[in-house]
C-alpha atoms as a PDB file:
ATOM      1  CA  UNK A   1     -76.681 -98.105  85.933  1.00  0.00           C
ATOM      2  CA  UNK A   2     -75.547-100.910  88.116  1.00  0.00           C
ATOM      3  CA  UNK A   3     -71.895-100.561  86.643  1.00  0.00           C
ATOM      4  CA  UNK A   4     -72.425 -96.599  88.115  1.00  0.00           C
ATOM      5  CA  UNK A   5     -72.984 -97.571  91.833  1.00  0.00           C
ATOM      6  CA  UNK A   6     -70.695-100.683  91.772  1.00  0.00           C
ATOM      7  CA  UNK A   7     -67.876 -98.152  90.651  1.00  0.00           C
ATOM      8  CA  UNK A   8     -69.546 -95.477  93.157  1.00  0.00           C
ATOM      9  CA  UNK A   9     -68.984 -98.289  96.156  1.00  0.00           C
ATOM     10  CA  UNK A  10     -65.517-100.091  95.249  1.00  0.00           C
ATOM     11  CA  UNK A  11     -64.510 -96.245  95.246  1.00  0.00           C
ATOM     12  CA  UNK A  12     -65.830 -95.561  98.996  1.00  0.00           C
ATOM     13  CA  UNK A  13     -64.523 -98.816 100.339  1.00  0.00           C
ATOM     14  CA  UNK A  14     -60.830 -98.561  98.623  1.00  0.00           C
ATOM     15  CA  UNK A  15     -60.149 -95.058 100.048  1.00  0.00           C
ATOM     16  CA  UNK A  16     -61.794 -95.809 103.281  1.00  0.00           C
ATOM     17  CA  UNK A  17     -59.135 -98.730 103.134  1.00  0.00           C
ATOM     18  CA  UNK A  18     -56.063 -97.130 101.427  1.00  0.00           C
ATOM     19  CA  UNK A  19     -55.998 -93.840 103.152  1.00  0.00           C
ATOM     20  CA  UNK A  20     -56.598 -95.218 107.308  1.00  0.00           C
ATOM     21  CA  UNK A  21     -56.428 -92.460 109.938  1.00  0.00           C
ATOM     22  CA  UNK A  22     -56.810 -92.469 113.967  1.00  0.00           C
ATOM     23  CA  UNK A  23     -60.369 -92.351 114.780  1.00  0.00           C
ATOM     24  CA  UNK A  24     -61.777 -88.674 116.483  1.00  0.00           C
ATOM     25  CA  UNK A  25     -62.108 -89.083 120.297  1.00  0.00           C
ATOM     26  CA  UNK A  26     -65.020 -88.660 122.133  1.00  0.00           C
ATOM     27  CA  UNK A  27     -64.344 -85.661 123.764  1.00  0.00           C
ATOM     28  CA  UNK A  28     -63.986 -84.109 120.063  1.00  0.00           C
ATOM     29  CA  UNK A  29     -67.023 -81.684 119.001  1.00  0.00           C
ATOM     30  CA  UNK A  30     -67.985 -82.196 115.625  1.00  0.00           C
ATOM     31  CA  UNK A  31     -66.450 -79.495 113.190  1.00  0.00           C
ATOM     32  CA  UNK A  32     -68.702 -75.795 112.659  1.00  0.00           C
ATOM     33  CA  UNK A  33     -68.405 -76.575 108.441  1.00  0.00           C
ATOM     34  CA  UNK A  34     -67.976 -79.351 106.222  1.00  0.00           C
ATOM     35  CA  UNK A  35     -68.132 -79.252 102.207  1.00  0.00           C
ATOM     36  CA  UNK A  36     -68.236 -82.251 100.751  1.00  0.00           C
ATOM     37  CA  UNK A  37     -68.521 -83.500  96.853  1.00  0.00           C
ATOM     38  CA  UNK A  38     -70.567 -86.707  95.665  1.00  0.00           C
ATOM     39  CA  UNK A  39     -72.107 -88.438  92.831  1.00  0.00           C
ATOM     40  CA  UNK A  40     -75.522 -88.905  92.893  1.00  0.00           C
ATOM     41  CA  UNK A  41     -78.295 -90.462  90.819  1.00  0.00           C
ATOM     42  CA  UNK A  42     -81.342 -88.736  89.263  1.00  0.00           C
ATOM     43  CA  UNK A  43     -84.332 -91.535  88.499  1.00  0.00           C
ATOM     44  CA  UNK A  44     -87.664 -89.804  86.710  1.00  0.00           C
ATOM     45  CA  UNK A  45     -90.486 -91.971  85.719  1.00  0.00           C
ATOM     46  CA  UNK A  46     -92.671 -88.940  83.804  1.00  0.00           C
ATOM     47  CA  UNK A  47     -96.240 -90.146  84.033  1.00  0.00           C
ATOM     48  CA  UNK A  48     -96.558 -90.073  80.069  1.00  0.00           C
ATOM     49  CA  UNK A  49     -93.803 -92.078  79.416  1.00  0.00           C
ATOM     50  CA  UNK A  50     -94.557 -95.825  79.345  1.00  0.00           C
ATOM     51  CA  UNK A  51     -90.971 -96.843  78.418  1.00  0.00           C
ATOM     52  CA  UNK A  52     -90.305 -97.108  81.989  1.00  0.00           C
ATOM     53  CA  UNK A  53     -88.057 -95.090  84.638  1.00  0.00           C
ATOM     54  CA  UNK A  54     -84.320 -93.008  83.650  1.00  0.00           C
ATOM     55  CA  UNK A  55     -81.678 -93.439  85.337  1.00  0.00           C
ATOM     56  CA  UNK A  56     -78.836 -90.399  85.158  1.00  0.00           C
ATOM     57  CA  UNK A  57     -75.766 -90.015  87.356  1.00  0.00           C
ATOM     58  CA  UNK A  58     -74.520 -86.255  88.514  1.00  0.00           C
ATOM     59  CA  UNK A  59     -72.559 -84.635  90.559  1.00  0.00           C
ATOM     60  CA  UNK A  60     -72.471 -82.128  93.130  1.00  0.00           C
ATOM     61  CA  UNK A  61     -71.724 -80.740  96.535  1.00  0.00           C
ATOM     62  CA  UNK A  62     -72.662 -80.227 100.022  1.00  0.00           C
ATOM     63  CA  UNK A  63     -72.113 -77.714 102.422  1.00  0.00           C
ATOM     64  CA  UNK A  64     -73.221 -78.332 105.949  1.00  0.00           C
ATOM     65  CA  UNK A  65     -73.363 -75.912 109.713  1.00  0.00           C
ATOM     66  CA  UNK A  66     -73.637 -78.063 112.724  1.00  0.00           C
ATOM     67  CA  UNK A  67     -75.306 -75.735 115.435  1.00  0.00           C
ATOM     68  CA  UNK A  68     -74.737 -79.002 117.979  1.00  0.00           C
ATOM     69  CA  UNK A  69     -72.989 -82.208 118.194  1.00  0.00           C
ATOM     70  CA  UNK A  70     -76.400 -83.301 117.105  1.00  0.00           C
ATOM     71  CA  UNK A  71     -78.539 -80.616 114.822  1.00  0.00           C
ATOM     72  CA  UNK A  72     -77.128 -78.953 111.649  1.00  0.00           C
ATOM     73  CA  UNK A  73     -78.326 -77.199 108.451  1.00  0.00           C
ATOM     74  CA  UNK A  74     -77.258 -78.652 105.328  1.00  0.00           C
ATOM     75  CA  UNK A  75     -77.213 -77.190 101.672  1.00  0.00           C
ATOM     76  CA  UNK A  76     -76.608 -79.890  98.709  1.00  0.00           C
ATOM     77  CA  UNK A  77     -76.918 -79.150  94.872  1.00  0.00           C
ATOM     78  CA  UNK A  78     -76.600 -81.532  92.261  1.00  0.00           C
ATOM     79  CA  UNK A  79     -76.123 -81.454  88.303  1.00  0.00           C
ATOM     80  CA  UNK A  80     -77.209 -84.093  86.142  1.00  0.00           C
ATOM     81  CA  UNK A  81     -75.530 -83.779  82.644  1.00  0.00           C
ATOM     82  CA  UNK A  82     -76.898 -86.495  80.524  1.00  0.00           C
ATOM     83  CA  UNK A  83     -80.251 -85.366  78.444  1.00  0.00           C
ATOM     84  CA  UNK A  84     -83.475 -86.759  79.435  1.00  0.00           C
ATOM     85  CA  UNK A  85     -86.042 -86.801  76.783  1.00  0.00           C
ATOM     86  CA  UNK A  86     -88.052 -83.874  75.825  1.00  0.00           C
ATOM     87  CA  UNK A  87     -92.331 -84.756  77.591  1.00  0.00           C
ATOM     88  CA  UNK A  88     -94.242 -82.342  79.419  1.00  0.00           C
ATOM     89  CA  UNK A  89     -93.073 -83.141  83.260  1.00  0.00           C
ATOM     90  CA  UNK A  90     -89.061 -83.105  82.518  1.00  0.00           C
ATOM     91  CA  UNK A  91     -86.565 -82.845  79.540  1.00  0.00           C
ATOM     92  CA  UNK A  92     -82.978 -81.996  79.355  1.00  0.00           C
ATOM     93  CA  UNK A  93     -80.240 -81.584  81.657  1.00  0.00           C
ATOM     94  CA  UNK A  94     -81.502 -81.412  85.159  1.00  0.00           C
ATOM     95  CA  UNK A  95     -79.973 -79.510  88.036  1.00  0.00           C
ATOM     96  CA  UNK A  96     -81.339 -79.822  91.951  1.00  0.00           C
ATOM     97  CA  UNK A  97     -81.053 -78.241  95.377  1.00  0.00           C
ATOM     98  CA  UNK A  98     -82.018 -79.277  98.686  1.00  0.00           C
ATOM     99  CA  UNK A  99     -81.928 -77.230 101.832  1.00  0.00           C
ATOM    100  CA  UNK A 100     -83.328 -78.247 105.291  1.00  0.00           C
ATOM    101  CA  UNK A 101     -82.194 -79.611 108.659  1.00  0.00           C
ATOM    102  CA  UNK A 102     -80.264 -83.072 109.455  1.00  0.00           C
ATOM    103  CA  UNK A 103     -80.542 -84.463 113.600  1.00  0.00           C
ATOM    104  CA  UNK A 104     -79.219 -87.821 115.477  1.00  0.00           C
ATOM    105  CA  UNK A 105     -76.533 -89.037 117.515  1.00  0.00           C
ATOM    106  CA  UNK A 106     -72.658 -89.045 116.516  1.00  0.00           C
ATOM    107  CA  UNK A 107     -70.711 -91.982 118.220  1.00  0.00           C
ATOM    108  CA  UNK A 108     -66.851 -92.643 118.332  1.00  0.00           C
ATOM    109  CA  UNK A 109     -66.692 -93.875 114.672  1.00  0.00           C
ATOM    110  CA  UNK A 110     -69.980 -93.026 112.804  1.00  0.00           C
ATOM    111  CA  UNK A 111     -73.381 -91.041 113.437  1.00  0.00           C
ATOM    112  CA  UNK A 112     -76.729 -91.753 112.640  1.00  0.00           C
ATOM    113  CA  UNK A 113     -79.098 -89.192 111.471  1.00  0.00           C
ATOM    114  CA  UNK A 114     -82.729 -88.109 109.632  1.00  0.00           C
ATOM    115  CA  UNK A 115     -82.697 -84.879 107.251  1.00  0.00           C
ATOM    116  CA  UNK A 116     -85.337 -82.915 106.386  1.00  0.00           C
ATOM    117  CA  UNK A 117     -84.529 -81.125 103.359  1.00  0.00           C
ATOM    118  CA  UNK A 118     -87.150 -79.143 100.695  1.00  0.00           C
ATOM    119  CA  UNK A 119     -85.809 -78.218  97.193  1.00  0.00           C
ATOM    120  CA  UNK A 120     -86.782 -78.177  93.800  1.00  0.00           C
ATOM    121  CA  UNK A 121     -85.647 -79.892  90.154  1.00  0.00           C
ATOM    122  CA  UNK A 122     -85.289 -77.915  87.395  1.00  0.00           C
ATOM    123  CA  UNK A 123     -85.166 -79.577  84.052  1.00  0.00           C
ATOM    124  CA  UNK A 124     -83.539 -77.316  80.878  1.00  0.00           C
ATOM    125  CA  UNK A 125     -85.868 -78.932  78.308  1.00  0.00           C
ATOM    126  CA  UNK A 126     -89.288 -79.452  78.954  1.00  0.00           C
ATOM    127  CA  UNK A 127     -91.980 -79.766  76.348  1.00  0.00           C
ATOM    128  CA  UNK A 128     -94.615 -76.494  77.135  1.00  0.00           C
ATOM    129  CA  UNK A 129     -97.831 -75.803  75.005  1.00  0.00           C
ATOM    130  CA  UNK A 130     -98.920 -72.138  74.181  1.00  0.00           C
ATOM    131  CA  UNK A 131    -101.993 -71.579  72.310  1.00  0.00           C
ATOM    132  CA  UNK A 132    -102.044 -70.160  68.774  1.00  0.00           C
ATOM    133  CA  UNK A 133    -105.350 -69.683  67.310  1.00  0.00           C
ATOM    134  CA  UNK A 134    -106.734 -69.956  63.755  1.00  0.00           C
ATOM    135  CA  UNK A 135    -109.820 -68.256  61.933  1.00  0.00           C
ATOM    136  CA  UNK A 136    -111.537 -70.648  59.232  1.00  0.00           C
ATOM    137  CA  UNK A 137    -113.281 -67.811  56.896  1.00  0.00           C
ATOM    138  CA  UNK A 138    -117.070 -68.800  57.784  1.00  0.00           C
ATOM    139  CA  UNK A 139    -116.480 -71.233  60.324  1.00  0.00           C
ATOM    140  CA  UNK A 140    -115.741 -71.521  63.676  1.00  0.00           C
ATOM    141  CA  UNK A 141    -112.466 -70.512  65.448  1.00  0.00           C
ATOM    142  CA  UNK A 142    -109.962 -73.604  65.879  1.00  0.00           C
ATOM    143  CA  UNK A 143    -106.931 -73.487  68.523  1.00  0.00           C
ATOM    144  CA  UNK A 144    -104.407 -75.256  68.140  1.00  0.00           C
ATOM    145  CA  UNK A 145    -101.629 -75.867  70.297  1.00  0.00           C
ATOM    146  CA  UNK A 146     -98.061 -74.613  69.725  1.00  0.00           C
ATOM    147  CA  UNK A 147     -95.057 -76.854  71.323  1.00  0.00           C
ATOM    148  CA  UNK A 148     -91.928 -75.586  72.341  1.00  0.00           C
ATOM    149  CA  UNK A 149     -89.287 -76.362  74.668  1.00  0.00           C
ATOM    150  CA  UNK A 150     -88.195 -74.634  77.793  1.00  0.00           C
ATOM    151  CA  UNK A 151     -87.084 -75.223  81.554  1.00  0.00           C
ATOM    152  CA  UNK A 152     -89.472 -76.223  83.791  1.00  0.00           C
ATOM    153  CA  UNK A 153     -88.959 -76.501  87.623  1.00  0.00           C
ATOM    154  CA  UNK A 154     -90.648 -78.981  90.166  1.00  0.00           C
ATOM    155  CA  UNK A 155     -90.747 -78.518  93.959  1.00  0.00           C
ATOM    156  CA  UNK A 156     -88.829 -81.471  95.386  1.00  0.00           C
ATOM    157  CA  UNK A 157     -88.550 -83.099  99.218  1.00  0.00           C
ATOM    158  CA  UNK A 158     -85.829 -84.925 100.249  1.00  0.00           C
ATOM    159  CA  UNK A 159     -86.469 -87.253 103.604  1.00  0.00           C
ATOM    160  CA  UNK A 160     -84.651 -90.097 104.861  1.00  0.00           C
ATOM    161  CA  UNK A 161     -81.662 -91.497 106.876  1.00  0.00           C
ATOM    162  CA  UNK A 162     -78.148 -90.730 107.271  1.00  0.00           C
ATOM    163  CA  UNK A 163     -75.516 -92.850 108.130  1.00  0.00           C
ATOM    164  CA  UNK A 164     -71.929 -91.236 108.612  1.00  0.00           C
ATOM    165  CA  UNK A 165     -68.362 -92.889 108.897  1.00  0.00           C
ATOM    166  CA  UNK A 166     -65.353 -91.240 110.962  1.00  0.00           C
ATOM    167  CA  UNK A 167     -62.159 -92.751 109.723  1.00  0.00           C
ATOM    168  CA  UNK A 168     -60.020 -89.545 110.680  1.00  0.00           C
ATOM    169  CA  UNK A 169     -60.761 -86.463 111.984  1.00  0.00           C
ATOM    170  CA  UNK A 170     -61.480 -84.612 108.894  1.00  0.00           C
ATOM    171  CA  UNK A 171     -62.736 -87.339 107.119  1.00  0.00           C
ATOM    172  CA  UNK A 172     -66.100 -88.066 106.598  1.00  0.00           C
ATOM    173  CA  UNK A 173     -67.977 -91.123 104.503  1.00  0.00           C
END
């Protein structure tokens, strides 16, 4: 996983490098729309499994609608395609979306910001029980339970800080 955000980083710093462009002036308002694409990484600790947490990288996009300078709405979803193993919490390819708010201050060269944003997880392979029942002739009734797989989706909340790089105009790290 290490090898993942090292790559992830020397990637960030080379283009911000390679591909230099006149900062945005002051007096520029900060675009209505910006889409984005990033990698992202997924880490799940189920509380049945005692092998530790899983790490799994993904991809996605962002779409965000500054109202102000300040205050926008943002929309990001993310796919994880690497399998998790099959428990009751998670299992399977996960996919997740987060939509909320994002506010702070944008200076000359970068911005500064907290985001708000409620979503859910969704895993494609989750272990569910159903109940199947069996009469013993003369005896009492036994259930048993039946296992199967199937998706299962978790509500998810994503809070924290944002901190955004201007090297151009239309570029955004």
């Amino acid at each position: 996983m290490r090898r993942d955000a090292f790559f992830s980083t020397t990637l960030m710093i080379l283009s911000v490098l390679f591909f230099p462009a006149p900062a945005r002036a002051q007096s520029d308002d900060a675009p209505k729309a910006e889409v984005g694409v990033q990698f992202s990484s997924l880490s799940v600790t189920p509380p049945e499994n005692f092998e530790g947490t899983e790490n799994k990288p993904g991809f996605g996009g962002r779409f965000t609608y500054n109202l102000t300078d300040n205050f926008a709405l943002e929309a990001e979803g993310n796919f994880f395609p690497t399998k998790s193993s099959p428990n009751i919490s998670v299992g399977g390819r996960a996919v997740q979306a987060q939509f909320g708010v994002k506010a702070g201050k944008r200076f000359e060269r970068f911005g500064v910001f907290a985001k708000a944003r409620p979503g859910f997880i969704s895993f494609g392979e989750a272990v569910t029980f159903t109940e199947g029942q069996t009469v013993v002739p003369g005896g009492p009734t036994f259930t048993f339970p039946i296992a199967r797989l199937e998706r299962k989706t978790h509500l998810s909340v994503d809070l924290g800080g944002v901190l955004e790089f201007y090297p151009s105009r239309r570029t955004m790290v």
